[in-house]
Structures are given as C-alpha cells and as structure tokens.
PDB file of N, CA and C in Angstrom:
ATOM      1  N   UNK A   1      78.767  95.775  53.303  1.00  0.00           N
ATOM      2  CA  UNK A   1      79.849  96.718  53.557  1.00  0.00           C
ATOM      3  C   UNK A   1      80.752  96.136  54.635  1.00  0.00           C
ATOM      4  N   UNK A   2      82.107  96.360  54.510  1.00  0.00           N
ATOM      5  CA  UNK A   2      82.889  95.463  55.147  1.00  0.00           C
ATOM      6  C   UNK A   2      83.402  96.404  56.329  1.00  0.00           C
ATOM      7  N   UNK A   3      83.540  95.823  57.334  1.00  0.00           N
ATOM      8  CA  UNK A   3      83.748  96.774  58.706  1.00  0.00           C
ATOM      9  C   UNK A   3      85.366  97.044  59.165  1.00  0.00           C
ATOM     10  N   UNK A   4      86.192  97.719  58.871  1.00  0.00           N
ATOM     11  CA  UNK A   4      87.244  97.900  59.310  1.00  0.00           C
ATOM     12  C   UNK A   4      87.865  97.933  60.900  1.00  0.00           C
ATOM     13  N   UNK A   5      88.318  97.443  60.999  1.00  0.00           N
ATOM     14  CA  UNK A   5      88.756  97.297  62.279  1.00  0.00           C
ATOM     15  C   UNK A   5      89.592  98.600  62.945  1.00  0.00           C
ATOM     16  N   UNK A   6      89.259  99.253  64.166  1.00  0.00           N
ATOM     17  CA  UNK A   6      89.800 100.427  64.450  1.00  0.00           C
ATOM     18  C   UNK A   6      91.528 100.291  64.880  1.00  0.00           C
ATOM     19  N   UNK A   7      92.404 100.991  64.239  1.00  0.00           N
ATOM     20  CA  UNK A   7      93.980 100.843  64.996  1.00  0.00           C
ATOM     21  C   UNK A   7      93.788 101.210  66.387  1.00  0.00           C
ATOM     22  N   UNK A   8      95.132 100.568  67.033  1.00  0.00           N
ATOM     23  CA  UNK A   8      94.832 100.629  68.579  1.00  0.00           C
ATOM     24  C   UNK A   8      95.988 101.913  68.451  1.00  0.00           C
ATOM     25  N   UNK A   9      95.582 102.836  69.529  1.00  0.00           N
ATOM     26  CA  UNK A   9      96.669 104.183  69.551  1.00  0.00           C
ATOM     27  C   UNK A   9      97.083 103.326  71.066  1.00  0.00           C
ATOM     28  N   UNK A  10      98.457 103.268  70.934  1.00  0.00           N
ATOM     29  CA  UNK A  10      99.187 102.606  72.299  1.00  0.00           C
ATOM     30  C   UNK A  10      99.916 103.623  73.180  1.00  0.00           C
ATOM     31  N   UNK A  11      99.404 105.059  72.686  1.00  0.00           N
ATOM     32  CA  UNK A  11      99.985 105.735  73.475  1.00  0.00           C
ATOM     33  C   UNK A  11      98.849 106.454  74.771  1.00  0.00           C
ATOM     34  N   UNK A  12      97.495 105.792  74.257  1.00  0.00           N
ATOM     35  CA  UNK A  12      96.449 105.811  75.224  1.00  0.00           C
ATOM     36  C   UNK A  12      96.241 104.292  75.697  1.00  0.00           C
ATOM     37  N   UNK A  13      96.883 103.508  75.658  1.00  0.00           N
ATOM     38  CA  UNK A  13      96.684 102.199  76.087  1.00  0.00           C
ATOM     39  C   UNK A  13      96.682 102.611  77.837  1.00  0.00           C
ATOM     40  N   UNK A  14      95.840 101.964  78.721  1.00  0.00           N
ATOM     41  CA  UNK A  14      96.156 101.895  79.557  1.00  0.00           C
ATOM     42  C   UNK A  14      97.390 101.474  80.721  1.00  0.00           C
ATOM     43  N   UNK A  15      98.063 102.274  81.217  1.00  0.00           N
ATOM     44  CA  UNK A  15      99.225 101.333  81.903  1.00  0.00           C
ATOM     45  C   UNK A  15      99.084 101.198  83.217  1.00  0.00           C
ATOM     46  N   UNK A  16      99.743  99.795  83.918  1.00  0.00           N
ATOM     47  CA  UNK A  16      99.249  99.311  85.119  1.00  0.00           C
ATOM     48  C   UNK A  16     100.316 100.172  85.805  1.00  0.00           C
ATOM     49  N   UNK A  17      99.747 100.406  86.948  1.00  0.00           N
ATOM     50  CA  UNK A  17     100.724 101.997  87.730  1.00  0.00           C
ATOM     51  C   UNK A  17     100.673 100.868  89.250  1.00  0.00           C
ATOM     52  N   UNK A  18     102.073 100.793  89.666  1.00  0.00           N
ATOM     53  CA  UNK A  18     101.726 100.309  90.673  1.00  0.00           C
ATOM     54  C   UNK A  18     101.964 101.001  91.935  1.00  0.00           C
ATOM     55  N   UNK A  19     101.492 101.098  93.456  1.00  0.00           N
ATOM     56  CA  UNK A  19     101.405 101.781  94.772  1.00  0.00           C
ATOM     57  C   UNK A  19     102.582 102.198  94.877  1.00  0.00           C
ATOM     58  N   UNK A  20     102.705 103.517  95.637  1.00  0.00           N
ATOM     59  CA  UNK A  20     104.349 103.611  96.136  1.00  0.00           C
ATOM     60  C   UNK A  20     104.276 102.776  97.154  1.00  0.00           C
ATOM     61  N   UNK A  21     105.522 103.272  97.520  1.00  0.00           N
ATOM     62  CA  UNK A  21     106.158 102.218  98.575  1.00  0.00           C
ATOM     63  C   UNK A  21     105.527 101.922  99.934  1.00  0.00           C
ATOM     64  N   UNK A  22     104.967 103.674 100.559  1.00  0.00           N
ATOM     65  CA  UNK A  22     104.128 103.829 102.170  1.00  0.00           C
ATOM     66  C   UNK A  22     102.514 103.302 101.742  1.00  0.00           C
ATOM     67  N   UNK A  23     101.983 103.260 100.645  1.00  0.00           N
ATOM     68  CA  UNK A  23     100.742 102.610 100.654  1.00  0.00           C
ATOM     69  C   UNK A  23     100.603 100.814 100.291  1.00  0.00           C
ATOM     70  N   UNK A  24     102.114 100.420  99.810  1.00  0.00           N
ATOM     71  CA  UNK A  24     102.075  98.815  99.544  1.00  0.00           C
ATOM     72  C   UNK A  24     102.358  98.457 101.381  1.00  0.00           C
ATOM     73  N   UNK A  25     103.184  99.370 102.206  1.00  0.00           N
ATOM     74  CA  UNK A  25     103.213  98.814 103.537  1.00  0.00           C
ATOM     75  C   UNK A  25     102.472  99.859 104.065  1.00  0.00           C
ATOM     76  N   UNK A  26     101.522 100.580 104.172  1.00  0.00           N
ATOM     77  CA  UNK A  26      99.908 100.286 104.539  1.00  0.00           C
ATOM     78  C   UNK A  26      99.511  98.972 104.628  1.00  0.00           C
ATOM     79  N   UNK A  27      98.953  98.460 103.392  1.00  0.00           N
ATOM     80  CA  UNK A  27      98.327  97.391 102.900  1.00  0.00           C
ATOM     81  C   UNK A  27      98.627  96.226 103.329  1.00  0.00           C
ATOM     82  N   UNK A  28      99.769  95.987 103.630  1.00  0.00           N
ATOM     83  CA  UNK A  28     100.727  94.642 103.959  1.00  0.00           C
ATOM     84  C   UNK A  28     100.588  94.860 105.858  1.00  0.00           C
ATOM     85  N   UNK A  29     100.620  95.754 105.932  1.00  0.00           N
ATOM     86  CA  UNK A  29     100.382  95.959 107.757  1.00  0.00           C
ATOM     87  C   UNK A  29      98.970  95.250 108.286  1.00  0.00           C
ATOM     88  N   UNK A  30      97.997  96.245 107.371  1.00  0.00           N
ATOM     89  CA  UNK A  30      96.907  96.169 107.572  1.00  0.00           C
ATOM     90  C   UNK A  30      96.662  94.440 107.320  1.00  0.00           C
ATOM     91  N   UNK A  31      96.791  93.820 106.167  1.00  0.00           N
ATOM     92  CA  UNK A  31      96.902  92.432 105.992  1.00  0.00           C
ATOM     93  C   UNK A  31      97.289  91.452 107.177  1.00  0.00           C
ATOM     94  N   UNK A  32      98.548  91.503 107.624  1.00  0.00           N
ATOM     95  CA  UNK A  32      98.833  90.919 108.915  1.00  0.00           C
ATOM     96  C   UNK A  32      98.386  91.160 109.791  1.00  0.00           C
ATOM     97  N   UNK A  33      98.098  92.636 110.089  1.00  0.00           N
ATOM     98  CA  UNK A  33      96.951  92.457 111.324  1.00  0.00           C
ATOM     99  C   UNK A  33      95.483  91.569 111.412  1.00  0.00           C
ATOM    100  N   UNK A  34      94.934  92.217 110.147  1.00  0.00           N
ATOM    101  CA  UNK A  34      93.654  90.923 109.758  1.00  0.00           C
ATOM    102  C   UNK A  34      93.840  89.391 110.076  1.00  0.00           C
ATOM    103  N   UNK A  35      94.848  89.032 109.611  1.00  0.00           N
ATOM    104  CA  UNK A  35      95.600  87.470 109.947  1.00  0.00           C
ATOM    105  C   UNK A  35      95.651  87.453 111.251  1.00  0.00           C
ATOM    106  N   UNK A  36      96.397  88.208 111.880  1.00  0.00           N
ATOM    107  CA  UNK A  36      96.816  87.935 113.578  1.00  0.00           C
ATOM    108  C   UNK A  36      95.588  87.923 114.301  1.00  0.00           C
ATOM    109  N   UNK A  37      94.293  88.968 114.288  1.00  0.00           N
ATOM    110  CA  UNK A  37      92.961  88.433 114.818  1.00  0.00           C
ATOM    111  C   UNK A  37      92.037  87.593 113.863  1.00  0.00           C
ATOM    112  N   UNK A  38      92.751  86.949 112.873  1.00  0.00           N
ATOM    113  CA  UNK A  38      91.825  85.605 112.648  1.00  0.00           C
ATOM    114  C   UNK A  38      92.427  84.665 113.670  1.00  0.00           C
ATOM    115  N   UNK A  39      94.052  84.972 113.607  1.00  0.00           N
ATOM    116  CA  UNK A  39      94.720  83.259 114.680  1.00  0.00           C
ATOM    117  C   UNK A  39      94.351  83.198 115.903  1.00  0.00           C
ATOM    118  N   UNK A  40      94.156  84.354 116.387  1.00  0.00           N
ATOM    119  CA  UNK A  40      93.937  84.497 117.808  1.00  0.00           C
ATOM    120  C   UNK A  40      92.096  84.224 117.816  1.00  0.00           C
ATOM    121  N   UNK A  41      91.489  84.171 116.935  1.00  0.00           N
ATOM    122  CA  UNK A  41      89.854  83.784 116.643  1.00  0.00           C
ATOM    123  C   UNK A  41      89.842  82.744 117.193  1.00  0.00           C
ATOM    124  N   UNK A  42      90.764  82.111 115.914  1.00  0.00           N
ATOM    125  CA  UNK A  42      90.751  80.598 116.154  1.00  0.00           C
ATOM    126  C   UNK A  42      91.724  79.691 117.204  1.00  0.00           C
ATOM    127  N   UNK A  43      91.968  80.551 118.065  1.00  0.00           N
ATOM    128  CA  UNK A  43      92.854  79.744 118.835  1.00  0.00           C
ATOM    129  C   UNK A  43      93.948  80.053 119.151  1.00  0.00           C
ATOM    130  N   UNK A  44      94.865  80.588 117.948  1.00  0.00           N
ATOM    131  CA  UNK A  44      96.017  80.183 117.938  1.00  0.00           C
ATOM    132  C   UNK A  44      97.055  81.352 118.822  1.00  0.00           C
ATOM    133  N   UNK A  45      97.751  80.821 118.834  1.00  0.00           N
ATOM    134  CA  UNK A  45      99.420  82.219 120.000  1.00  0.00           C
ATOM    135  C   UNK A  45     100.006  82.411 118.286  1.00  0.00           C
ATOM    136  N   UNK A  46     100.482  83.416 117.852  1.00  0.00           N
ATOM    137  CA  UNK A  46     101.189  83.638 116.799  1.00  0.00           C
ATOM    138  C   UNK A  46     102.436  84.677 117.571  1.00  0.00           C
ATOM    139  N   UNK A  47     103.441  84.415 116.707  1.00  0.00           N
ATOM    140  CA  UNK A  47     105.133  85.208 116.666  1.00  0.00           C
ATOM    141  C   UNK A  47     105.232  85.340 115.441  1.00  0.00           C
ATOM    142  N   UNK A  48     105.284  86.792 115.423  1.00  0.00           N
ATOM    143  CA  UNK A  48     105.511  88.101 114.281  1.00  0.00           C
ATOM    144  C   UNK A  48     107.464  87.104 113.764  1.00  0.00           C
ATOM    145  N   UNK A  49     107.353  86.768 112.500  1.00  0.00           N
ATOM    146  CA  UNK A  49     108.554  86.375 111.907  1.00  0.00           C
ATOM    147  C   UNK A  49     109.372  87.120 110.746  1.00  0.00           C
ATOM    148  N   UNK A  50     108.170  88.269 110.610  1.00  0.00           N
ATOM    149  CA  UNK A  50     108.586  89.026 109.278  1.00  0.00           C
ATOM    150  C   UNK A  50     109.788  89.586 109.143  1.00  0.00           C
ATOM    151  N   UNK A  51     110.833  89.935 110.118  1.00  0.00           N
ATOM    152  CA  UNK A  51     112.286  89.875 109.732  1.00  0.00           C
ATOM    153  C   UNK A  51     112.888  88.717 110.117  1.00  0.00           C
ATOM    154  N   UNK A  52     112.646  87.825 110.275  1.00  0.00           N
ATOM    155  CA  UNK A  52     113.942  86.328 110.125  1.00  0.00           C
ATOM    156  C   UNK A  52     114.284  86.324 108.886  1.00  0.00           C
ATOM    157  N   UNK A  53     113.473  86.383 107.788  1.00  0.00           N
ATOM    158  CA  UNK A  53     113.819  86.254 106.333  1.00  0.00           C
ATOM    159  C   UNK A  53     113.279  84.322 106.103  1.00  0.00           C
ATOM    160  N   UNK A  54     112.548  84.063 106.968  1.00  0.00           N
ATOM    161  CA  UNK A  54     112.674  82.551 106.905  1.00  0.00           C
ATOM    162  C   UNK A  54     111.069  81.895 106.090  1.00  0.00           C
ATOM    163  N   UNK A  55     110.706  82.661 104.896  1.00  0.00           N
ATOM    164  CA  UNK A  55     109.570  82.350 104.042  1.00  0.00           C
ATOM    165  C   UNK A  55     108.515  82.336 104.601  1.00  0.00           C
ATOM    166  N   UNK A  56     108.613  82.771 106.065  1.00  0.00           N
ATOM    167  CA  UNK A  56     107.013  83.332 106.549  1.00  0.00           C
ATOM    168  C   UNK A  56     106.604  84.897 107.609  1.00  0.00           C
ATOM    169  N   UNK A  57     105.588  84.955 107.627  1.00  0.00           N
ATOM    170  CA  UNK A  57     105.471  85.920 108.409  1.00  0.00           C
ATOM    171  C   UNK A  57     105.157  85.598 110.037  1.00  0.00           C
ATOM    172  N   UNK A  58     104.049  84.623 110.012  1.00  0.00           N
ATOM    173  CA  UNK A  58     104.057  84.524 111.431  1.00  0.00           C
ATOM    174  C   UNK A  58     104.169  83.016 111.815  1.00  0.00           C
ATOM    175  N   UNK A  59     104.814  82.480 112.340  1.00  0.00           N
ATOM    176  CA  UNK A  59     104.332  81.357 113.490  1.00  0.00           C
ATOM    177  C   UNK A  59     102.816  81.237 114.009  1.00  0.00           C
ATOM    178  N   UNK A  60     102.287  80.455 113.969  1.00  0.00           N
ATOM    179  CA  UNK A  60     100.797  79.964 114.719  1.00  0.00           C
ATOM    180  C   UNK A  60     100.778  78.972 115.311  1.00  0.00           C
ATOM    181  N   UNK A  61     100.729  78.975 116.675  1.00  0.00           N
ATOM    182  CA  UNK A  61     100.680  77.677 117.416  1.00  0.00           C
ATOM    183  C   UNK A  61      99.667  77.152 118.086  1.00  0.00           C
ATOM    184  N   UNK A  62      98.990  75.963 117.995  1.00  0.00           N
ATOM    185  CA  UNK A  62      97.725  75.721 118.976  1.00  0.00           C
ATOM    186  C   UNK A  62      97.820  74.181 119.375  1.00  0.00           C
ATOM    187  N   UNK A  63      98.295  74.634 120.832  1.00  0.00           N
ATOM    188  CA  UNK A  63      98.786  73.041 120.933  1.00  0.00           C
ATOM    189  C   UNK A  63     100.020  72.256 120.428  1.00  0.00           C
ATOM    190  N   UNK A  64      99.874  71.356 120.097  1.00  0.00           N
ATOM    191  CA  UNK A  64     101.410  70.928 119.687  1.00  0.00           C
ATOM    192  C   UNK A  64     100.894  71.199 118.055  1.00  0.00           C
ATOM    193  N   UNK A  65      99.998  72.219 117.332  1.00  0.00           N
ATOM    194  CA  UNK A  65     100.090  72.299 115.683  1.00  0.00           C
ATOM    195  C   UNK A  65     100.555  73.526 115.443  1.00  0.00           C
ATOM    196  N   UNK A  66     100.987  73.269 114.549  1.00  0.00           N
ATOM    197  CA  UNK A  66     101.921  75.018 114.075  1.00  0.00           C
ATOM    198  C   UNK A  66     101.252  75.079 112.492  1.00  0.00           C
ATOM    199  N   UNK A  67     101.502  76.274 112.142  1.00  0.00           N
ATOM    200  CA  UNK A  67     101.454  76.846 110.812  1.00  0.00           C
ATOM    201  C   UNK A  67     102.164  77.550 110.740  1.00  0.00           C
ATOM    202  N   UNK A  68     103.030  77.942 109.815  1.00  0.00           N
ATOM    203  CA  UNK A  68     103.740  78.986 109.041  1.00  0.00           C
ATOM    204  C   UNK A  68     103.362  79.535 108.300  1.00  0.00           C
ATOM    205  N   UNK A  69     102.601  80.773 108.291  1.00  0.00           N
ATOM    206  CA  UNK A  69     101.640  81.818 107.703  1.00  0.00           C
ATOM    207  C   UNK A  69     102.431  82.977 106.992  1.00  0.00           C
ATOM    208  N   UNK A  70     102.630  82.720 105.392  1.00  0.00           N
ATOM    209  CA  UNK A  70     102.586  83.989 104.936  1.00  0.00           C
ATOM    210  C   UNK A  70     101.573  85.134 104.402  1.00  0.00           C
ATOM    211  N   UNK A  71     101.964  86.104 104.454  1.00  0.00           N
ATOM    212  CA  UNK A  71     101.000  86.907 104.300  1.00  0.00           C
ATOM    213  C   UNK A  71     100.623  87.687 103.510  1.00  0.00           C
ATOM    214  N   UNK A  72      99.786  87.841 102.010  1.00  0.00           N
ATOM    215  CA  UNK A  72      99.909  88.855 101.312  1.00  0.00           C
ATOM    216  C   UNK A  72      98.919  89.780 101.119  1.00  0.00           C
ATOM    217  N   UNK A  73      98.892  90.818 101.162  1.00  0.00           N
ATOM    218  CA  UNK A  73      97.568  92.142 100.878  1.00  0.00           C
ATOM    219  C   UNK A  73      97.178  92.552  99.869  1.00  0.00           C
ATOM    220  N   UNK A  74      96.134  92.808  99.321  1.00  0.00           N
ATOM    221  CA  UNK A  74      95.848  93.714  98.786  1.00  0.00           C
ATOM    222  C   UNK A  74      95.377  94.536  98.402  1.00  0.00           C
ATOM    223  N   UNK A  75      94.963  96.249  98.364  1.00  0.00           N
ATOM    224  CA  UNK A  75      94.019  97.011  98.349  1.00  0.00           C
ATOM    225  C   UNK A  75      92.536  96.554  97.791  1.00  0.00           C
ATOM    226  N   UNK A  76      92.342  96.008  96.569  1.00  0.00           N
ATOM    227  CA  UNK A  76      91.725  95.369  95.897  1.00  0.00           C
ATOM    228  C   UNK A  76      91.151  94.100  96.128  1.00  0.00           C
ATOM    229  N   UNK A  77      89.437  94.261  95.431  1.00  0.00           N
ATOM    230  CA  UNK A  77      89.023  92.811  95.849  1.00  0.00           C
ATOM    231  C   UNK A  77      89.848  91.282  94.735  1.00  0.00           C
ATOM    232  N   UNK A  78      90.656  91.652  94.012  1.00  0.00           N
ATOM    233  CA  UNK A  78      91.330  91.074  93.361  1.00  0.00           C
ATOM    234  C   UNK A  78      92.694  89.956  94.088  1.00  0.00           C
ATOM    235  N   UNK A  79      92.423  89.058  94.380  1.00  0.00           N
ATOM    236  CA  UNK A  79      93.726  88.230  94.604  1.00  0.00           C
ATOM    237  C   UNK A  79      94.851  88.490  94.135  1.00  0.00           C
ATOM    238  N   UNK A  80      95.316  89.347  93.894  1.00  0.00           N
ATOM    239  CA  UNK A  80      96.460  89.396  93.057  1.00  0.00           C
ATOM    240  C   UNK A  80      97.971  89.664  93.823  1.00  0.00           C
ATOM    241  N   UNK A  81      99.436  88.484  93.859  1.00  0.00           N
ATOM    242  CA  UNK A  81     100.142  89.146  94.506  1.00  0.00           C
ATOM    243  C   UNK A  81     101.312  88.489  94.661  1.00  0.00           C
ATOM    244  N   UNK A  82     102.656  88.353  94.570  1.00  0.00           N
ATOM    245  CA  UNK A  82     103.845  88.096  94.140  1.00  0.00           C
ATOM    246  C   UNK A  82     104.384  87.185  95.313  1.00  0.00           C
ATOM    247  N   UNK A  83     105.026  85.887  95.018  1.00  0.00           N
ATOM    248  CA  UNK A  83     105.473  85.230  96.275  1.00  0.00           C
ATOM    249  C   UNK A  83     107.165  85.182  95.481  1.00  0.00           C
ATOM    250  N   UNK A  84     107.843  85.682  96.940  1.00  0.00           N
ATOM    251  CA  UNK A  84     109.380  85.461  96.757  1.00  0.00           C
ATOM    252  C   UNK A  84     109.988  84.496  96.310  1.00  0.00           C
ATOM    253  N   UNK A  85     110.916  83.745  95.444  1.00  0.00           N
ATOM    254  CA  UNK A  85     111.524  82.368  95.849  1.00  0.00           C
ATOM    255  C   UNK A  85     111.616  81.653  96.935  1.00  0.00           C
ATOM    256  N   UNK A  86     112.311  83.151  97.788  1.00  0.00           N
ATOM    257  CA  UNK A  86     112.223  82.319  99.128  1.00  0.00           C
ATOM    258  C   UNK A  86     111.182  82.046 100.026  1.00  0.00           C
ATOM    259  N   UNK A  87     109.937  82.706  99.598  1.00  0.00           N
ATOM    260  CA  UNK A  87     108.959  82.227 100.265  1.00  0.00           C
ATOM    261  C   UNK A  87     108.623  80.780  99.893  1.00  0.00           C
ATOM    262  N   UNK A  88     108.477  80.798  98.413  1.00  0.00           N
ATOM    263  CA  UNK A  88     108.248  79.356  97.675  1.00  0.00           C
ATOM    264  C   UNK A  88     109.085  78.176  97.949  1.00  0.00           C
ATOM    265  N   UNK A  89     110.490  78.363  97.806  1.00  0.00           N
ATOM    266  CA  UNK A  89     111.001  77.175  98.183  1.00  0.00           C
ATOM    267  C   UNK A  89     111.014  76.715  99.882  1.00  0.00           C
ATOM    268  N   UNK A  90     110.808  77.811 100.432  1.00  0.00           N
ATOM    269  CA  UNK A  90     110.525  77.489 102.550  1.00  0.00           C
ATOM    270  C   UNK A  90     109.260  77.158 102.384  1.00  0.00           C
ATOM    271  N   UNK A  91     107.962  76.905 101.635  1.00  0.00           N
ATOM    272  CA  UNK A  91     107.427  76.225 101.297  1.00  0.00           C
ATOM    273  C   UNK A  91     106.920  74.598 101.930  1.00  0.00           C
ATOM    274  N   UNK A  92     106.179  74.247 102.709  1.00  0.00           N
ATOM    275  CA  UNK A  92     106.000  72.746 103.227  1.00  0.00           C
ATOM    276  C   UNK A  92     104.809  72.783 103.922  1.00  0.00           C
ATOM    277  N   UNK A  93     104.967  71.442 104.312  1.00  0.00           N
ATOM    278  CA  UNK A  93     102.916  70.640 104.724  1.00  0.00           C
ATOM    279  C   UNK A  93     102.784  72.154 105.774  1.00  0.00           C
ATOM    280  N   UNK A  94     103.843  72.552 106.632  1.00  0.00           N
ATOM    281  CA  UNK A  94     102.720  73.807 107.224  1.00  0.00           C
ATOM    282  C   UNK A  94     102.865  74.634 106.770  1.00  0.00           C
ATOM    283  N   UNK A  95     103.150  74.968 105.944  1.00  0.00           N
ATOM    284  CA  UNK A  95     102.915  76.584 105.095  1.00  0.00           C
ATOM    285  C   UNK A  95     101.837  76.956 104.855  1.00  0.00           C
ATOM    286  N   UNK A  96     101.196  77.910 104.919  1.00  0.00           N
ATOM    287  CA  UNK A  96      99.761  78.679 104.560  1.00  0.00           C
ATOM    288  C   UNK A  96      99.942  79.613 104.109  1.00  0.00           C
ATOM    289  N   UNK A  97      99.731  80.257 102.934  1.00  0.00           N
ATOM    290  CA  UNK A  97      99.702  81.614 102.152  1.00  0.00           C
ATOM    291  C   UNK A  97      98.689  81.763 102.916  1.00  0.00           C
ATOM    292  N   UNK A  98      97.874  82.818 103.488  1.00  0.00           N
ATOM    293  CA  UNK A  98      96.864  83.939 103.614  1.00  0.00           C
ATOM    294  C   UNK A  98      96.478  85.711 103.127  1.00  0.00           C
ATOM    295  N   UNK A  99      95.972  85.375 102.061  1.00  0.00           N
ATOM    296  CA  UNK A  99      95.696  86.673 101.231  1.00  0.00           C
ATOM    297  C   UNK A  99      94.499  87.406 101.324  1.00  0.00           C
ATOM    298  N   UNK A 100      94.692  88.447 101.522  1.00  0.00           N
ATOM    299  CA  UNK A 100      93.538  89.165 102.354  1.00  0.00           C
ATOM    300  C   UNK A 100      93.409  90.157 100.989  1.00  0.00           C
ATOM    301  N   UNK A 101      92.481  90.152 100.630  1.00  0.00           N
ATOM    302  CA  UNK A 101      92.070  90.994 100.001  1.00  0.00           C
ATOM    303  C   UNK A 101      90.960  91.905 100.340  1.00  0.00           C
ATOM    304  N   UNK A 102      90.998  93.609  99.600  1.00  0.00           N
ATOM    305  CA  UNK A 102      90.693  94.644 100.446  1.00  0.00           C
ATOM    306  C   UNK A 102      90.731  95.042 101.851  1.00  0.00           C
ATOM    307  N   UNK A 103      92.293  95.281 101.862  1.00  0.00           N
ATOM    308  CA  UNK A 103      92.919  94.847 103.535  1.00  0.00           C
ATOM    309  C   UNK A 103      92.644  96.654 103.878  1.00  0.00           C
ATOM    310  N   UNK A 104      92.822  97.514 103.470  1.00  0.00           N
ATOM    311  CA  UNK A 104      92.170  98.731 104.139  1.00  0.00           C
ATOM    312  C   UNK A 104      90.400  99.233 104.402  1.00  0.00           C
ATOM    313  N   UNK A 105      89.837  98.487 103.308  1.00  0.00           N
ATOM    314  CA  UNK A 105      88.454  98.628 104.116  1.00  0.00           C
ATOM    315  C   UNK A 105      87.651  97.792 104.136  1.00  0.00           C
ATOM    316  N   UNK A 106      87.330  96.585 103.601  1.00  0.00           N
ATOM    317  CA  UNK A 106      86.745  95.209 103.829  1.00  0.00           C
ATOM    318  C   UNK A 106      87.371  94.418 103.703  1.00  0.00           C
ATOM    319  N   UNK A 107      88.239  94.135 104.613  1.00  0.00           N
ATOM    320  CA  UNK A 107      89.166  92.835 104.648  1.00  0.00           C
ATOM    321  C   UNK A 107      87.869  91.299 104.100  1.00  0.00           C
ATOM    322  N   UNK A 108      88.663  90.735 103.307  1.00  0.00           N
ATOM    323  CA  UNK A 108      88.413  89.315 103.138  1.00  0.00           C
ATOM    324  C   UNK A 108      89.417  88.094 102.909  1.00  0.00           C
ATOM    325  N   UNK A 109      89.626  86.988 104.021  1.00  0.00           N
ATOM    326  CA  UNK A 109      90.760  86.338 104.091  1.00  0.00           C
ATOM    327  C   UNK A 109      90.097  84.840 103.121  1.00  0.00           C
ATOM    328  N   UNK A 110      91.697  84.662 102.556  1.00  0.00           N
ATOM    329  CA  UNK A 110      91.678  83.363 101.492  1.00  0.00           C
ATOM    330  C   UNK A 110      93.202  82.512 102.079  1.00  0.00           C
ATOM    331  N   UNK A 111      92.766  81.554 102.837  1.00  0.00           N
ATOM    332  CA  UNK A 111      93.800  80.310 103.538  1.00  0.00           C
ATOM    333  C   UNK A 111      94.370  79.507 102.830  1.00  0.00           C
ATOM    334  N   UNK A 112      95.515  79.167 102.127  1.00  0.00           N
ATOM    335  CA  UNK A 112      95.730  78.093 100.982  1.00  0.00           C
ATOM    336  C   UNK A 112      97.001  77.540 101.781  1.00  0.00           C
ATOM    337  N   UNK A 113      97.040  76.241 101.117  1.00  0.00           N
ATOM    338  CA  UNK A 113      97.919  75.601 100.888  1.00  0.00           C
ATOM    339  C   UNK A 113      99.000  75.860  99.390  1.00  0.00           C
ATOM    340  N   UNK A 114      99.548  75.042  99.597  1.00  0.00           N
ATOM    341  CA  UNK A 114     101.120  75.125  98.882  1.00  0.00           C
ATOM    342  C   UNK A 114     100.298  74.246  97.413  1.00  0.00           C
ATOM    343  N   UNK A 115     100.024  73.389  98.063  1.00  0.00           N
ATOM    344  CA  UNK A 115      99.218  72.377  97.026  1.00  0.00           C
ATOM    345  C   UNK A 115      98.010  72.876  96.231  1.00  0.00           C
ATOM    346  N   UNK A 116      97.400  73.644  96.646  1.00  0.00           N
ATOM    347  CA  UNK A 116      95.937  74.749  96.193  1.00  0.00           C
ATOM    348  C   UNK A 116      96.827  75.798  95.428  1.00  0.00           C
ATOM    349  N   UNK A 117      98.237  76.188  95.663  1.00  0.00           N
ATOM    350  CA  UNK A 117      98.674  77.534  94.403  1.00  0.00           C
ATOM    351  C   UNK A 117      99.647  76.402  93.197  1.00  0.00           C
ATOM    352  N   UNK A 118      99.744  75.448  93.349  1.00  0.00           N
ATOM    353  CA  UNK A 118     100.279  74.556  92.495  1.00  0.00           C
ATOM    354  C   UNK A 118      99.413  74.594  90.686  1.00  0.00           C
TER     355      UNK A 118
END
C-alpha cells in the first residue's frame, strides 16, 4: 500500500516573529555589558564607541594592543545575528565580532575574527 504524502497547510506554517524594539536593546545592552567585564577580566581599558557609527562598539586597549570589538546579542543559545555593511567593510586585523549568546540569563561569549566569519 502506497503512502501518500500529507499537504503542508501554510497557513499553520510556523512564522519567525522577531523581538520588538525595547527587548532587541535589552539584549544588545545586556551583551555589551558581558563584553565590557570580560575586557576589563582580561586586562583591557575599553571606550564605549557605539555612537561614532565607526563599525565598532568598543575600543580595547592593553598596552600599546587595541581591538575593535563589535558586539552582538542574543536572547538565545543560538548564534544567530546580522552584521551591518558598515560594520563589515570597517572590518580589519583588529576587529573582533563578540557574540554573546543568552545575554539575559546565561551569558556565553564567542571571540572571532574577521577571518573565522569568512
């Protein structure tokens, strides 16, 4: 007996709903803060850059080494998360994405390079 395959009803399909606006900056707060006491863990003096518009969030300095740390959050233990053009093309040897995932209740930080999201 041959098994028919069930039609998909697409009006129960699941749809991806995304955060309003005060819980994506929750999340993104909470994220940079996580970042700012990892730099200061490890050493570093950081300057909050998130309005220059200049493809990062913070400055990290330790010594004469810098990083340019952007920063992305997300509620979820899922990596998941959108980089600007202009983050991408300001882009270089010190750039560091840092993505924190489950930034409101178990933060966990992921350090990359430019070359590691390639």
């Amino acid at each position: 007996m041959a098994v028919r395959p069930q039609s998909i009803d697409y009006a129960r399909k699941p749809k991806i709903v995304f955060p309003d606006a005060a819980h994506r900056r929750k999340v993104e707060e909470a994220a940079v803060e996580f970042v700012k006491q990892h730099l200061t863990r490890k050493g570093y003096a950081w300057e909050d850059k998130q309005t220059s518009n200049c493809g990062y969030d913070l400055l990290a300095k330790k010594g004469t080494a810098q990083l340019h740390v952007e920063v992305k959050g997300t509620a979820s233990e899922v990596e998941h998360f959108f980089i600007s053009s202009n983050e991408w093309l300001n882009s270089h040897p010190l750039w560091r994405l840092a993505v924190v995932s489950n930034a409101l209740e178990k933060p966990t930080l992921s350090m990359l390079t430019k070359t590691q999201l390639e």
